[in-house]
Protein backbone atom coordinates (compact mmCIF):
# COMPACT_ATOMS: atom_id res chain seq x y z
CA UNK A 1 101.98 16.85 78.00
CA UNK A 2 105.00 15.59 76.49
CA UNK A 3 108.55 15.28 77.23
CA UNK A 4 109.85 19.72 76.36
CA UNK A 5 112.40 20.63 74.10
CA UNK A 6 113.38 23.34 72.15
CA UNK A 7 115.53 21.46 68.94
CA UNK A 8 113.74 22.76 65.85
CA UNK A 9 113.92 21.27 62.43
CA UNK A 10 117.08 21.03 59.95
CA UNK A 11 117.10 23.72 57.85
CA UNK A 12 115.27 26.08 60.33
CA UNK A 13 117.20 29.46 61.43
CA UNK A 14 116.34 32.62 63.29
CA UNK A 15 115.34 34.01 60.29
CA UNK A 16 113.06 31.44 58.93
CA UNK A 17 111.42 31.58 62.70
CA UNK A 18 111.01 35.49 62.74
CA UNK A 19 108.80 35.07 59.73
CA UNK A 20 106.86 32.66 60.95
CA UNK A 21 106.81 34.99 64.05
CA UNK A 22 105.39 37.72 62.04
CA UNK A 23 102.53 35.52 60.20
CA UNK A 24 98.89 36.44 61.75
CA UNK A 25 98.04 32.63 61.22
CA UNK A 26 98.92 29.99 64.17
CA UNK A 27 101.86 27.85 62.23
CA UNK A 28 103.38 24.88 63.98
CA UNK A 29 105.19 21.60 62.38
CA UNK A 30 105.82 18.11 63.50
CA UNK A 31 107.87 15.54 62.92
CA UNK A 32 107.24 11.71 61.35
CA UNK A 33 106.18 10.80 65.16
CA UNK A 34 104.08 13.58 65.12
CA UNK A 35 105.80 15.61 67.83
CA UNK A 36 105.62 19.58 67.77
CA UNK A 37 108.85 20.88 66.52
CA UNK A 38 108.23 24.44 66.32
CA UNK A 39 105.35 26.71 67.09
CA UNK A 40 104.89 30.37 66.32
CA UNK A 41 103.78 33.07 68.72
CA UNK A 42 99.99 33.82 66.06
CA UNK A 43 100.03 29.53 67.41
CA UNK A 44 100.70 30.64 71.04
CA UNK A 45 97.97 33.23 71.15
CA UNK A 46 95.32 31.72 69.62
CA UNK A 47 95.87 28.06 71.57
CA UNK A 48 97.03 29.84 75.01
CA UNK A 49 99.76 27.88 75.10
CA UNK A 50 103.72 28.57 75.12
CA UNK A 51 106.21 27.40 72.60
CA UNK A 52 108.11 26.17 75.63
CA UNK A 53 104.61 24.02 76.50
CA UNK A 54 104.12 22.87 72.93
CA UNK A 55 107.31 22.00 71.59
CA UNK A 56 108.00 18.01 72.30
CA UNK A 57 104.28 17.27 72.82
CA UNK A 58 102.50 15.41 70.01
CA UNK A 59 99.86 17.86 68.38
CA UNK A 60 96.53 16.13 69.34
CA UNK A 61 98.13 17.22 73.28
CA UNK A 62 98.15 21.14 71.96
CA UNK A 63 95.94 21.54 68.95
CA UNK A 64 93.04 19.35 70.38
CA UNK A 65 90.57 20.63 67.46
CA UNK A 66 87.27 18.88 66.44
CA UNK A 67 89.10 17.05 63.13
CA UNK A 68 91.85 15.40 65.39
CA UNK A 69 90.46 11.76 65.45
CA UNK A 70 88.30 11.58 63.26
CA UNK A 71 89.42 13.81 60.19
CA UNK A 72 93.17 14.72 60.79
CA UNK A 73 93.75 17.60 57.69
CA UNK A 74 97.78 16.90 58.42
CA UNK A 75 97.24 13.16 58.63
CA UNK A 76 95.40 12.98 55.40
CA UNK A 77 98.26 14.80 53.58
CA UNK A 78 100.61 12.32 54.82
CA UNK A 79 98.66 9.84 53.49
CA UNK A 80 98.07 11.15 50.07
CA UNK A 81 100.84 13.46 49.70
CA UNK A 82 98.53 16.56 48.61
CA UNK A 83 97.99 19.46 51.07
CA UNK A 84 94.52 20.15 52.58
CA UNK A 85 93.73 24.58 51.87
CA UNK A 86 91.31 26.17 54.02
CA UNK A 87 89.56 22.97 55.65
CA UNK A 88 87.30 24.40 58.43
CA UNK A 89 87.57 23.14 61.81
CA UNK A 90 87.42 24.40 65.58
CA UNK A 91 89.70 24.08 68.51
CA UNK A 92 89.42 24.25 72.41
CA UNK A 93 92.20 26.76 73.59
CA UNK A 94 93.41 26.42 77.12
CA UNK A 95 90.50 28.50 78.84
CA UNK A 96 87.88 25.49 77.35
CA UNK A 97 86.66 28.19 74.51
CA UNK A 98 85.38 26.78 71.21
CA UNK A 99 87.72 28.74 68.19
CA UNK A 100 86.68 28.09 64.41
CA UNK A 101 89.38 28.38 62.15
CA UNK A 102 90.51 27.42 58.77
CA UNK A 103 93.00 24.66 58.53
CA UNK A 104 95.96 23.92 55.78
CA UNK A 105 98.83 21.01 55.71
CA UNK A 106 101.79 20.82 53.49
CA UNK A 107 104.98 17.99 53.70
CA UNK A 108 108.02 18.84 54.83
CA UNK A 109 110.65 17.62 52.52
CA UNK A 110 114.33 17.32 53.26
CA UNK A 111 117.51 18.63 50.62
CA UNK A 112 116.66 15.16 49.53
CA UNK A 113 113.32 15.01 48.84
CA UNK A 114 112.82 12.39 51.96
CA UNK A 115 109.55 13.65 54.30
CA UNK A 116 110.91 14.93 57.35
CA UNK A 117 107.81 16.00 58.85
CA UNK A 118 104.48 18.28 58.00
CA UNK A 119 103.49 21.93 58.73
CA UNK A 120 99.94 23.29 59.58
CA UNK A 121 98.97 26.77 59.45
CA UNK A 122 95.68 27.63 61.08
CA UNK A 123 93.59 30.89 60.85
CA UNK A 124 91.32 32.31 63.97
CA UNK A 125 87.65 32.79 61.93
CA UNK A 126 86.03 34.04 65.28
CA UNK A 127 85.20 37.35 64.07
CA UNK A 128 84.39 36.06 60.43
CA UNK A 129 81.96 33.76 63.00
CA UNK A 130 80.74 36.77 64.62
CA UNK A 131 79.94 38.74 61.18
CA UNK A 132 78.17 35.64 59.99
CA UNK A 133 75.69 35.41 62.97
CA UNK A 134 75.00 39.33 61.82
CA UNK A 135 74.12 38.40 58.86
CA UNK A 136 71.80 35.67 59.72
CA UNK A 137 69.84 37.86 62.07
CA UNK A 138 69.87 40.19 59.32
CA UNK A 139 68.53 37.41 57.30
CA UNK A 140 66.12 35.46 58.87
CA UNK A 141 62.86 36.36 60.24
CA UNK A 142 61.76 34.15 63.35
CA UNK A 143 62.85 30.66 61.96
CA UNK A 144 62.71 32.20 58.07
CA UNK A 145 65.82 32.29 56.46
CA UNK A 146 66.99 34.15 53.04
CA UNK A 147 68.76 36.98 51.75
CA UNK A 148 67.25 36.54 48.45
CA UNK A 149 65.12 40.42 46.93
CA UNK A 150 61.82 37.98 46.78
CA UNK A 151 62.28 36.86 50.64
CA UNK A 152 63.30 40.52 51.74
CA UNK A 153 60.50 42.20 50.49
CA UNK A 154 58.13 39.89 52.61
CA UNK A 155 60.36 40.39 55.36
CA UNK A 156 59.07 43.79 54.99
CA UNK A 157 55.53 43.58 54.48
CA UNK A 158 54.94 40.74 57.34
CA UNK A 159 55.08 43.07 59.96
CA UNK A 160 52.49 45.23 58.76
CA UNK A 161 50.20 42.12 58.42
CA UNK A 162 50.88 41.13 61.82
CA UNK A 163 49.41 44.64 63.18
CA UNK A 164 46.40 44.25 61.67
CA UNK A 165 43.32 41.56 62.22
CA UNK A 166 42.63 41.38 58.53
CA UNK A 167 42.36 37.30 57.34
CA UNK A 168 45.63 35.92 55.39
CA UNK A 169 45.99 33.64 52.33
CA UNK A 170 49.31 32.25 51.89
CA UNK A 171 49.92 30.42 48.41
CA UNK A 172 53.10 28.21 47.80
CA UNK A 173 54.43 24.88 46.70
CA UNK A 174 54.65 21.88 49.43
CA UNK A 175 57.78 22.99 51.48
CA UNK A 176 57.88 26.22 51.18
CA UNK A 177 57.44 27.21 54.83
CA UNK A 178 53.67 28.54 54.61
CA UNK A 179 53.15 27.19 58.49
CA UNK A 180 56.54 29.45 59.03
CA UNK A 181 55.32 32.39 57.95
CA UNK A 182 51.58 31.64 59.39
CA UNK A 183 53.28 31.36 62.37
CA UNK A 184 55.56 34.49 61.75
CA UNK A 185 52.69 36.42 61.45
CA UNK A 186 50.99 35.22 64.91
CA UNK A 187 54.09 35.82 66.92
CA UNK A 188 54.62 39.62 65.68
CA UNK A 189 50.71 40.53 65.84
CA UNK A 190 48.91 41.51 69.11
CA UNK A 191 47.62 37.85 69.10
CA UNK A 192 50.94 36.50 69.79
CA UNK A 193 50.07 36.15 73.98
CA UNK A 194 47.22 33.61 72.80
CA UNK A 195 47.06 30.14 71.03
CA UNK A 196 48.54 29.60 68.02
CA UNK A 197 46.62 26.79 66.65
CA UNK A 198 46.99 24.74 62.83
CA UNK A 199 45.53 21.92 61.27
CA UNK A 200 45.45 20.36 57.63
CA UNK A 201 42.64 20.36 56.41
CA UNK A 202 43.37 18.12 53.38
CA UNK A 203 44.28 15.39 56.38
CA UNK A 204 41.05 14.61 57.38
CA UNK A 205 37.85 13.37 55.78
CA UNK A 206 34.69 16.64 56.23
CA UNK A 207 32.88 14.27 59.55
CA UNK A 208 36.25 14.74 61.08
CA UNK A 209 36.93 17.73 59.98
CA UNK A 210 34.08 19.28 60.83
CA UNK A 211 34.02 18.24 64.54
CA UNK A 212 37.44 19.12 64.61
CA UNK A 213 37.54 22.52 63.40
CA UNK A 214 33.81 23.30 65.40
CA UNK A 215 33.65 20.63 68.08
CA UNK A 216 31.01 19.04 69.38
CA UNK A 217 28.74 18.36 72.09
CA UNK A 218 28.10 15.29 74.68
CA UNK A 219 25.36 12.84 72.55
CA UNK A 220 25.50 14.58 69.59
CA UNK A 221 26.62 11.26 68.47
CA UNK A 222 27.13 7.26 69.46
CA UNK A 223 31.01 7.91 71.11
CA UNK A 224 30.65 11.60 71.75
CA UNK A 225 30.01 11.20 75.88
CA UNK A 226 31.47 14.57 76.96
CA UNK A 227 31.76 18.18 74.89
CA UNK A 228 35.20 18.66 73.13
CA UNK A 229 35.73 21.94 71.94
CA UNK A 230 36.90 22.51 68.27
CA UNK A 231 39.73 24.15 66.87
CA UNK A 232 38.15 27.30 66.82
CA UNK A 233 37.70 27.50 69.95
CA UNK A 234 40.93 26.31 71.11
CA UNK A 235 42.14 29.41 68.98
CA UNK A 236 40.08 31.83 70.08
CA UNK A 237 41.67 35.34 71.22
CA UNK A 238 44.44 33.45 68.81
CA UNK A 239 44.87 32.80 65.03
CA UNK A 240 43.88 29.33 63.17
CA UNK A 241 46.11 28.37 60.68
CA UNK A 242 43.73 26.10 58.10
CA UNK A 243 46.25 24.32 55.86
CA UNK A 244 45.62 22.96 52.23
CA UNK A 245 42.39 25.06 52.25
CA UNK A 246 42.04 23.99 48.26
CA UNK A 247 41.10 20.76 49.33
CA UNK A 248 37.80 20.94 51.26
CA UNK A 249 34.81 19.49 50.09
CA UNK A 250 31.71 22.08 48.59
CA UNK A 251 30.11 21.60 52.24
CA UNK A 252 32.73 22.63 54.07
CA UNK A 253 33.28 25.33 51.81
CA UNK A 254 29.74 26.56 52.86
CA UNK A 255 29.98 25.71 56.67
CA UNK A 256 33.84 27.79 56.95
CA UNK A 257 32.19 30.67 55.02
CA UNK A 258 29.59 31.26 57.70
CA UNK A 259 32.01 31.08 60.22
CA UNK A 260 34.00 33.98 58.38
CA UNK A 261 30.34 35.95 57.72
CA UNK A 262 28.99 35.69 61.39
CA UNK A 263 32.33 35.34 63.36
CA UNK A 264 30.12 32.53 65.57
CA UNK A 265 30.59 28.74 64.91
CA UNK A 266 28.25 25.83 66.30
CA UNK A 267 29.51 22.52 67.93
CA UNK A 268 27.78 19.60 66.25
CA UNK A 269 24.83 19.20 68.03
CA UNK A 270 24.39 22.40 69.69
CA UNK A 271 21.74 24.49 69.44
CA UNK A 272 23.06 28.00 69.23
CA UNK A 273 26.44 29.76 68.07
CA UNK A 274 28.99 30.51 69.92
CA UNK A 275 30.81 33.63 69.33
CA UNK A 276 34.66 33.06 68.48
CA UNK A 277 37.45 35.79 68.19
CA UNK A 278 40.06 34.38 65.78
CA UNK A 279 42.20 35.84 62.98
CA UNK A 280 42.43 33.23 60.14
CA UNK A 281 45.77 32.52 58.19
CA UNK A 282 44.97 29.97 55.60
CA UNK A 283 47.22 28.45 53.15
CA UNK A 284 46.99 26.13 49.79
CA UNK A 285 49.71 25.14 47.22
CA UNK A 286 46.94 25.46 44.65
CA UNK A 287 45.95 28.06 42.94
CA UNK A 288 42.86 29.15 44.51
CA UNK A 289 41.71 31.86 41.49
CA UNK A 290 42.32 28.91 39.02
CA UNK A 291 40.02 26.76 41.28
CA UNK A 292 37.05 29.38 41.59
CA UNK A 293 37.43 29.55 37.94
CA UNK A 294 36.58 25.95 37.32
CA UNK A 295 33.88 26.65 39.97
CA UNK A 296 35.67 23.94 42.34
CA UNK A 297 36.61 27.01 44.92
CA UNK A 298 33.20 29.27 45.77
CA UNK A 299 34.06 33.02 44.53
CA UNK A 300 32.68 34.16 47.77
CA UNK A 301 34.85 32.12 50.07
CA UNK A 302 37.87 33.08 48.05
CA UNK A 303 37.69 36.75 48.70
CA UNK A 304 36.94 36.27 52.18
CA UNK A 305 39.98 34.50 53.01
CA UNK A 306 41.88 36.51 50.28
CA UNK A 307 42.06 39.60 52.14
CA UNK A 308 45.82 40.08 51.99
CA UNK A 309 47.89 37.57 50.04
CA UNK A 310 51.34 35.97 50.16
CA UNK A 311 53.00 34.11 47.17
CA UNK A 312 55.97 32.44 48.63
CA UNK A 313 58.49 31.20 46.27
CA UNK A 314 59.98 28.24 45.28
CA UNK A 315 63.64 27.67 46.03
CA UNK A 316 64.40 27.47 42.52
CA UNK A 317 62.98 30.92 42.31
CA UNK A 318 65.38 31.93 44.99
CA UNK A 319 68.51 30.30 44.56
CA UNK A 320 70.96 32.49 46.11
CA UNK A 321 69.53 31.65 49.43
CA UNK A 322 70.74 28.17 48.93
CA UNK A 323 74.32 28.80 50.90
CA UNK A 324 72.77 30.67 53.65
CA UNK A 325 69.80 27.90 54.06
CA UNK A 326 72.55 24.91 54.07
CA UNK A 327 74.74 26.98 56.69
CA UNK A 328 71.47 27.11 58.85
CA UNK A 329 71.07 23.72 58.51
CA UNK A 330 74.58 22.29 59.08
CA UNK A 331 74.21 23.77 62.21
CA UNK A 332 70.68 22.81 63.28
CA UNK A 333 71.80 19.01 62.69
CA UNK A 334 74.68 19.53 64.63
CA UNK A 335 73.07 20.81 67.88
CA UNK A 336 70.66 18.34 67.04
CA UNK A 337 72.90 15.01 66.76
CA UNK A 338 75.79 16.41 68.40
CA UNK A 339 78.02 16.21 65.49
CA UNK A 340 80.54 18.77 64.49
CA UNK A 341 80.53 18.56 60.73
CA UNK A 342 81.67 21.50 59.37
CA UNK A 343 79.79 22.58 56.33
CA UNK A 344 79.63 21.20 52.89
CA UNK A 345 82.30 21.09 50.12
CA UNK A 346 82.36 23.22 46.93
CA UNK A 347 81.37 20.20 44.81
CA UNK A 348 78.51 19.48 46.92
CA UNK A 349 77.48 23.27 46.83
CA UNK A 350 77.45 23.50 43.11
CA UNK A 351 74.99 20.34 42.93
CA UNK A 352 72.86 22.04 45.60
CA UNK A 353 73.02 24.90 43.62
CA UNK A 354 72.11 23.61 40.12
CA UNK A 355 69.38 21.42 41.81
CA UNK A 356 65.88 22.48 40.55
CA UNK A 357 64.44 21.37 43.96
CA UNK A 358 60.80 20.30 43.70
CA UNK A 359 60.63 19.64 47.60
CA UNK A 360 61.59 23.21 48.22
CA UNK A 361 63.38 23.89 51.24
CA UNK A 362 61.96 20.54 52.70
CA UNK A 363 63.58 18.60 49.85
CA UNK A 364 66.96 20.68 50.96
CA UNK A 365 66.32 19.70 54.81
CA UNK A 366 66.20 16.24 54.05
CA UNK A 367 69.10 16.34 51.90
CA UNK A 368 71.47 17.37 54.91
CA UNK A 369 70.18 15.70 57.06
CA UNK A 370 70.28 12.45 54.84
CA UNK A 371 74.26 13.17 54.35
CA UNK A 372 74.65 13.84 58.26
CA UNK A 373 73.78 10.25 58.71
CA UNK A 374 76.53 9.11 56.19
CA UNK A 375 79.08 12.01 57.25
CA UNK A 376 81.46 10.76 60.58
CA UNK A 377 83.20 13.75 60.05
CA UNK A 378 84.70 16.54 58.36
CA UNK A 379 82.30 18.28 55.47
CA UNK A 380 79.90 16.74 53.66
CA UNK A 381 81.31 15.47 50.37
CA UNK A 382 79.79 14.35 47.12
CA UNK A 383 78.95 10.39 48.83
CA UNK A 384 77.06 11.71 50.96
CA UNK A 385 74.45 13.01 48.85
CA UNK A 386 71.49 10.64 47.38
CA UNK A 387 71.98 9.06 44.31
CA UNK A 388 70.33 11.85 42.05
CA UNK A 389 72.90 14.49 43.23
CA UNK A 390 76.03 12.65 43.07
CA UNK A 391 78.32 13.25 40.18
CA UNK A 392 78.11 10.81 37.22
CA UNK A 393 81.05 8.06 36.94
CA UNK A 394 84.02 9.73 34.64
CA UNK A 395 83.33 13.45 36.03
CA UNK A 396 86.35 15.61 36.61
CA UNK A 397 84.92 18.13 39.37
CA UNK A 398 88.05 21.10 38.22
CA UNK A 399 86.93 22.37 34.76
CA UNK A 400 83.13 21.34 35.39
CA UNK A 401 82.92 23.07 38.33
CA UNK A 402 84.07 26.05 36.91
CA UNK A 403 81.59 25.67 33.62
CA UNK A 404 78.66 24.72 35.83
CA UNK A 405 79.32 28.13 38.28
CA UNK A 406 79.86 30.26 35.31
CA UNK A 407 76.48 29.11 33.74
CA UNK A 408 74.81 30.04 37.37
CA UNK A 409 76.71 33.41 37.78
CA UNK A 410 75.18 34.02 34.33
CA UNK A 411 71.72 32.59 35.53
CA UNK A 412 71.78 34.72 38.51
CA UNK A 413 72.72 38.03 36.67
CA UNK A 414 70.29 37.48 33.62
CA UNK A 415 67.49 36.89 36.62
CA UNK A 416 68.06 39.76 38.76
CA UNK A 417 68.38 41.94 34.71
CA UNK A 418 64.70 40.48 34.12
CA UNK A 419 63.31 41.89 37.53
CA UNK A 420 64.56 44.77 37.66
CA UNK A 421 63.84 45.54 34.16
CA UNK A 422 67.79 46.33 32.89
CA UNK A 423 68.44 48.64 35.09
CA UNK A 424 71.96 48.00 35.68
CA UNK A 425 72.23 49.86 39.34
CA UNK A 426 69.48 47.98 40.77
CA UNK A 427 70.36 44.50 39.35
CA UNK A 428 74.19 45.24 40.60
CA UNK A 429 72.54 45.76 44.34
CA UNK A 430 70.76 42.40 44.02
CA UNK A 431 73.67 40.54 43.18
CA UNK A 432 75.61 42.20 46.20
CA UNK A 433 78.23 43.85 43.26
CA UNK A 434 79.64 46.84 41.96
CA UNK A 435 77.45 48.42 38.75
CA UNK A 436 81.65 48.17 36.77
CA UNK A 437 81.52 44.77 37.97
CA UNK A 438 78.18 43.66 36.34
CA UNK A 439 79.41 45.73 33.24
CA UNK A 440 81.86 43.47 32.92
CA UNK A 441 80.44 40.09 33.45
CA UNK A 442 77.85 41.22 31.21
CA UNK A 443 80.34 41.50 28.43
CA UNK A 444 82.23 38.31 29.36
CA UNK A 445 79.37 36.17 29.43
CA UNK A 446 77.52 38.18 26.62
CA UNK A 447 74.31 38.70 27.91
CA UNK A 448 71.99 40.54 26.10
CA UNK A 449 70.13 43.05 28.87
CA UNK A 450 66.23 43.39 28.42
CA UNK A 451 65.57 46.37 25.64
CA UNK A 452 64.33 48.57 28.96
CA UNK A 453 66.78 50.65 31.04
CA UNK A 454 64.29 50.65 34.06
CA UNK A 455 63.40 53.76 34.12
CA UNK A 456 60.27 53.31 31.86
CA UNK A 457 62.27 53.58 28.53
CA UNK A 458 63.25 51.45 25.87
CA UNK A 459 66.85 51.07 24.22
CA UNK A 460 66.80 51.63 20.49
């Protein structure tokens, strides 16, 4: 480290110092060479370092935290003369331990007005971390993640399905994690010690599909020279997950619904069944009853595969599970691409949050990801996001912002009125607020409540 001193800036006393002493946040400031000039003991305990060690060195020597090179909060501020509030970060302190904290930079002006220098304050967010990662457990289910009433209440019921044997339709839009929950459902059931096995149906004309969901034996045709079992019986003792089920042809229809009758399925050019144990998850993001009622879906295969039924929604249906999903994936691209980016900005939250999403949470994944690729560093800002979601030319993010969350607070609190039918209690538990609170908000934004109070009666 650097050459120690102990000088501290003009203007500084003992009793400027003893408040800083007192703050719970790490404060330190430097000079126009960038050279610690004081350091406060909240500084010396979260770093594990000494204000003897610190002072004299230059701060990328002490504070050695992931937006030193690449994203310097201080450094911008001397730049554009505008402090940085509540950037997040991380450091290393002296025993090699990763710290996240939240970062904010002010100038240091003399009796003059001349810039002496710049001050950074720094708060530890280790146990805000830790109550985070509580709350993700609390909301995810194996790789499913949301908070929202519609994802909790399946996080309920899938156990339940898992212990029994019973066949599974799942129906949702593309990118809505039906192979997730198919999945989900394997891994908590008795089954979970055995295969897991899926395949897309829709992917495959019925020749293929057919030998690949029920195999086939040597010479049962030109290029067949050995037997290859099917996916069947790859599964069995397991579950089959048939995806895009909608989309089979009429014979196939007829050939899976014998499987599901008998429990036996025969390998193209065999000559007798073969009995198969397999639990079948299948999934479409059609609407099957619509289907059976054009008679493109057979009524009789329907209710065999329709023995319990999911609906998974849409993340427009869901929308207060944005945050939590982006969070999730911030950090899965960071593990994966060994990046430390550290979240997204509000601006870029708001458009994720009045995006309608017709990819789902797909549409979301590839959104992040796309804007780790243009992100060095830092959080992901408005550029980074594709054309569609950036802000038009002229926009003034202050008042919008505030306009565009106010219409979604609304949103949200005019939803969560709707399902729970007015009553006030149960829509104030939803929205993770106190019952005086939604009162409130209720009058400020003037929402009219449905004419029901929830409890089976109607308002005059």
């Amino acid at each position: 480290m650097g050459k120690r001193v102990k000088t501290l800036f003009p203007g500084f006393g003992a009793f400027e110092f003893a408040i800083l002493d007192s703050l719970n946040e790490g404060v330190f400031t430097v000079d126009r060479d960038w050279r610690i000039t004081s350091f406060n003991r909240a500084a010396e305990q979260i770093l594990g370092i000494s204000r003897e060690e610190a002072l004299g060195c230059r701060c990328s020597e002490v504070f050695r935290a992931s937006v030193c090179e690449q994203d310097c909060a201080l450094r911008r501020t001397f730049e554009s003369g505008l402090p940085v509030v509540d950037a997040p970060a991380h450091i290393v302190n002296r025993e090699g331990q990763r710290v996240p904290i939240r970062v904010a930079t002010a100038l240091l002006k003399d009796r003059s007005g001349n810039i002496i220098g710049g001050v950074e304050t720094f708060q530890d967010m280790t146990q805000v971390e830790q109550l985070r990662k509580e709350l993700d457990s609390r909301y995810s289910f194996e790789d499913i993640i949301g908070r929202s009433p519609a994802m909790l209440q399946l996080f309920e019921l899938l156990p339940q399905i898992a212990a029994s044997s019973s066949t599974v339709l799942i129906e949702g839009a593309s990118g809505t994690g039906k192979e997730l929950f198919a999945r989900a459902i394997h891994n908590l059931s008795p089954r979970s010690k055995k295969p897991f096995v899926a395949i897309n149906c829709a992917a495959l004309p019925d020749t293929l599909l057919e030998s690949e969901l029920f195999g086939f034996k040597a010479g049962a045709f030109t290029d067949a020279k050995r037997d290859k079992p099917g996916r069947f019986a790859l599964a069995d003792g397991g579950t089959i997950f048939l995806d895009e089920i909608g989309d089979i042809s009429a014979a196939m229809q007829v050939r899976l619904l014998r499987v599901l009758q008998e429990r036996t399925i025969e390998p193209l050019g065999g000559i007798k069944p073969v009995p198969v144990d397999v639990r079948v998850i299948a999934a479409t993001n059609r609407n099957l009853a619509s289907l059976v009622q054009e008679g493109v879906f057979r009524e009789d295969l329907f209710y065999r595969i329709r023995v319990v039924y999911l609906q998974l929604p849409g993340l427009a249906q869901r929308r207060e599970d944005i945050p939590l999903l982006t969070e999730h994936l911030v950090r899965k691209f960071n593990h994966l691409q060994g990046k430390n980016i550290a979240g997204v900005s509000d601006e870029v939250m708001t458009r994720l949050m009045e995006h309608d999403f017709p990819g789902n949470v797909r549409e979301l994944e590839n959104i992040i990801e796309q804007a780790f690729v243009l992100c060095r560093g830092g959080q992901i800002e408005t550029k980074h996001l594709p054309p569609e979601l950036r802000p038009e030319s002229g926009d003034k993010p202050g008042r919008q912002n505030l306009i565009r969350l106010d219409s979604l607070e609304r949103s949200a609190i005019e939803e969560a009125l709707r399902r729970r039918r007015g009553n006030r209690r149960q829509a104030a538990a939803d929205l993770g607020i106190n019952v005086s609170t939604l009162y409130r908000k209720i009058r400020t934004f003037g929402i009219v409540p449905p004419k029901e109070d929830g409890r089976g009666k109607r308002r005059q």
